[in-house]
Protein backbone atom coordinates (compact mmCIF):
# COMPACT_ATOMS: atom_id res chain seq x y z
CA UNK A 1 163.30 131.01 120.53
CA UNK A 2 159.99 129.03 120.76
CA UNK A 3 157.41 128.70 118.33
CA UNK A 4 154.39 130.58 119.09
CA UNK A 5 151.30 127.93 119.09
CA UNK A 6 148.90 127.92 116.16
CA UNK A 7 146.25 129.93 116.69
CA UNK A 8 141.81 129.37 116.21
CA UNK A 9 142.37 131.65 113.06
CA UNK A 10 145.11 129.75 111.76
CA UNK A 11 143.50 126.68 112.47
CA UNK A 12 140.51 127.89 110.62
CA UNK A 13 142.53 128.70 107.51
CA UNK A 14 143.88 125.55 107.37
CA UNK A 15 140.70 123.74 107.43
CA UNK A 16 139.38 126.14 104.86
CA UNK A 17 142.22 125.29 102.80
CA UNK A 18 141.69 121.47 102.94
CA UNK A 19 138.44 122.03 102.74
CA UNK A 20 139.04 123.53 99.05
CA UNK A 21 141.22 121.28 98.05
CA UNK A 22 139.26 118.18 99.38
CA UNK A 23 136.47 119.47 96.88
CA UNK A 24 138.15 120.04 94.10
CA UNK A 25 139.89 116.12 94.59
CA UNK A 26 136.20 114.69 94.51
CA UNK A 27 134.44 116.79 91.87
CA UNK A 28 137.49 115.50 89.39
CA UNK A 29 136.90 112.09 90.51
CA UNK A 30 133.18 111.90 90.46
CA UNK A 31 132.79 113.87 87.04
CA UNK A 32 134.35 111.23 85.41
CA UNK A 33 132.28 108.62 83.11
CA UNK A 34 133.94 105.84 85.11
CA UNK A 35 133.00 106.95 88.50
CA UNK A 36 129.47 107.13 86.91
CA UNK A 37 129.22 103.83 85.42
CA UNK A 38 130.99 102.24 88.63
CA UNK A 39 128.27 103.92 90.99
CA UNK A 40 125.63 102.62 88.47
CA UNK A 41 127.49 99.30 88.71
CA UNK A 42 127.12 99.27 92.04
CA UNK A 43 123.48 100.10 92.76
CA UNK A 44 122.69 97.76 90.28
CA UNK A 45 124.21 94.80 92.42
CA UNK A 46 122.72 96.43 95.61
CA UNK A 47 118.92 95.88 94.16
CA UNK A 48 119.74 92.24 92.92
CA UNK A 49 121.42 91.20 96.03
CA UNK A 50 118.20 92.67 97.61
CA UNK A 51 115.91 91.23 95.33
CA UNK A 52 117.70 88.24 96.31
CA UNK A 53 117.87 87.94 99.67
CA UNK A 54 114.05 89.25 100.29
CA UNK A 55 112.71 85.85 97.75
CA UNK A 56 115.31 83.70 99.84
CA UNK A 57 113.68 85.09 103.44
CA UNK A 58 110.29 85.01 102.02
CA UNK A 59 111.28 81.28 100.75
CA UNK A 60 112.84 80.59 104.47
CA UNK A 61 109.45 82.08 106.18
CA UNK A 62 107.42 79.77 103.91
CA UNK A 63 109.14 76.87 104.85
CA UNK A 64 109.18 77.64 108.72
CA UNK A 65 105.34 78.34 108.46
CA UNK A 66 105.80 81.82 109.63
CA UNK A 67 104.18 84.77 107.54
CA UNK A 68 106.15 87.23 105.55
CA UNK A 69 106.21 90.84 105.55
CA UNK A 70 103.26 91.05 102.56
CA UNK A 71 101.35 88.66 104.81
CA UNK A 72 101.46 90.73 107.76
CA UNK A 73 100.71 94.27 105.71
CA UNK A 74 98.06 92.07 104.12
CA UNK A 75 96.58 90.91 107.70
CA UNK A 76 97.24 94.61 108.56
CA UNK A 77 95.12 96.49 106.12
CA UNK A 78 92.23 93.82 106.38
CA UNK A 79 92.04 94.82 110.52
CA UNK A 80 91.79 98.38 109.70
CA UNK A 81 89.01 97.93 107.43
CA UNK A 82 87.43 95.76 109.33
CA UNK A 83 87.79 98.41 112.63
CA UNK A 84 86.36 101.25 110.46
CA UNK A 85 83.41 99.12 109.48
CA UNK A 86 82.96 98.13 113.27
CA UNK A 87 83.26 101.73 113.75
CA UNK A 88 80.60 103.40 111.74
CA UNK A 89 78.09 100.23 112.58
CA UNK A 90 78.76 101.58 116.31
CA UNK A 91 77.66 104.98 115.12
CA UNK A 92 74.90 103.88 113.89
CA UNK A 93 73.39 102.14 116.07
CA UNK A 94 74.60 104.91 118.81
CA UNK A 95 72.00 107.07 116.42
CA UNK A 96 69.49 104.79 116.20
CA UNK A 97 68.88 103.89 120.17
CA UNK A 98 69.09 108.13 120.57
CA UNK A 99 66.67 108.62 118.58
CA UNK A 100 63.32 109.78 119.47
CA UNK A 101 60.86 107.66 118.03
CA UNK A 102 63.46 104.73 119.75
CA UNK A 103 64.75 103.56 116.49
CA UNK A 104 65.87 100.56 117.78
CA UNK A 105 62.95 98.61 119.53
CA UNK A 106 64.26 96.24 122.50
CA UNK A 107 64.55 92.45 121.50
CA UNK A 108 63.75 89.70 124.21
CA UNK A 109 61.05 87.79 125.87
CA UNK A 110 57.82 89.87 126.66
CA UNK A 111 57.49 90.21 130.93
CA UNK A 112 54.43 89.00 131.63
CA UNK A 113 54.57 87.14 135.01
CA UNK A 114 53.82 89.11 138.11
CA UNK A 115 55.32 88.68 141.17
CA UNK A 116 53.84 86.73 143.53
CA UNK A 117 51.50 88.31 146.04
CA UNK A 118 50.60 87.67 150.15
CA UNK A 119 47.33 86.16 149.70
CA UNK A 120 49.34 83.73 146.83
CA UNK A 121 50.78 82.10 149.51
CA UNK A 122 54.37 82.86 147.97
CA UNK A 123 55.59 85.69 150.06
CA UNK A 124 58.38 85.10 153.02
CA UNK A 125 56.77 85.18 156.90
């Protein structure tokens, strides 16, 4: 006689099962004092090697004559200033020219030449 296939329930129970004793495996492992000090361990050494390697690129970048990350937020936030100042001088003088009174008066030469008339001589035949 054949053995009837597994079926979605039994499947379920077994991964239930596992599940269970998967969990109970890792909360005796990581409630241990040693598994504490060896993840400390090891985040520890993850900082320092990146503490590391960022002075050695930074070092590298130098050298090349390229600009770091700093350099770039550093270039970065002094554009964005420098836009919102643009920006509210552009206001303001948008207020000033709509003004009324004309806020802003026109700068340039005066127009005082005329041009020329027939009896002048200066017009085209």
């Amino acid at each position: 006689m054949a053995d009837k296939p597994p079926s979605m329930q039994d499947f379920s129970e077994l991964v239930t099962t596992w599940e269970r004793q998967f969990n109970e495996f890792s909360n005796q492992v990581m409630g241990t004092d040693e598994f504490s000090r060896s993840i400390n361990q090891w985040q520890k050494a993850q900082l320092e090697f990146q503490k590391n390697f960022s002075e050695a690129m930074a070092k590298q970048l130098a050298n090349f004559n390229m600009p770091s990350r700093d350099d770039v937020i550093t270039v970065s936030e002094q554009l964005r200033e420098m836009d919102a100042r643009l920006t509210r001088i552009e206001k303001m003088l948008s207020k000033a020219s709509a003004s009324p009174q004309g806020g802003a008066k026109k700068v340039g030469p005066k127009r005082t030449r005329k041009p020329p008339t027939k009896e002048s001589g200066g017009g085209a035949a």
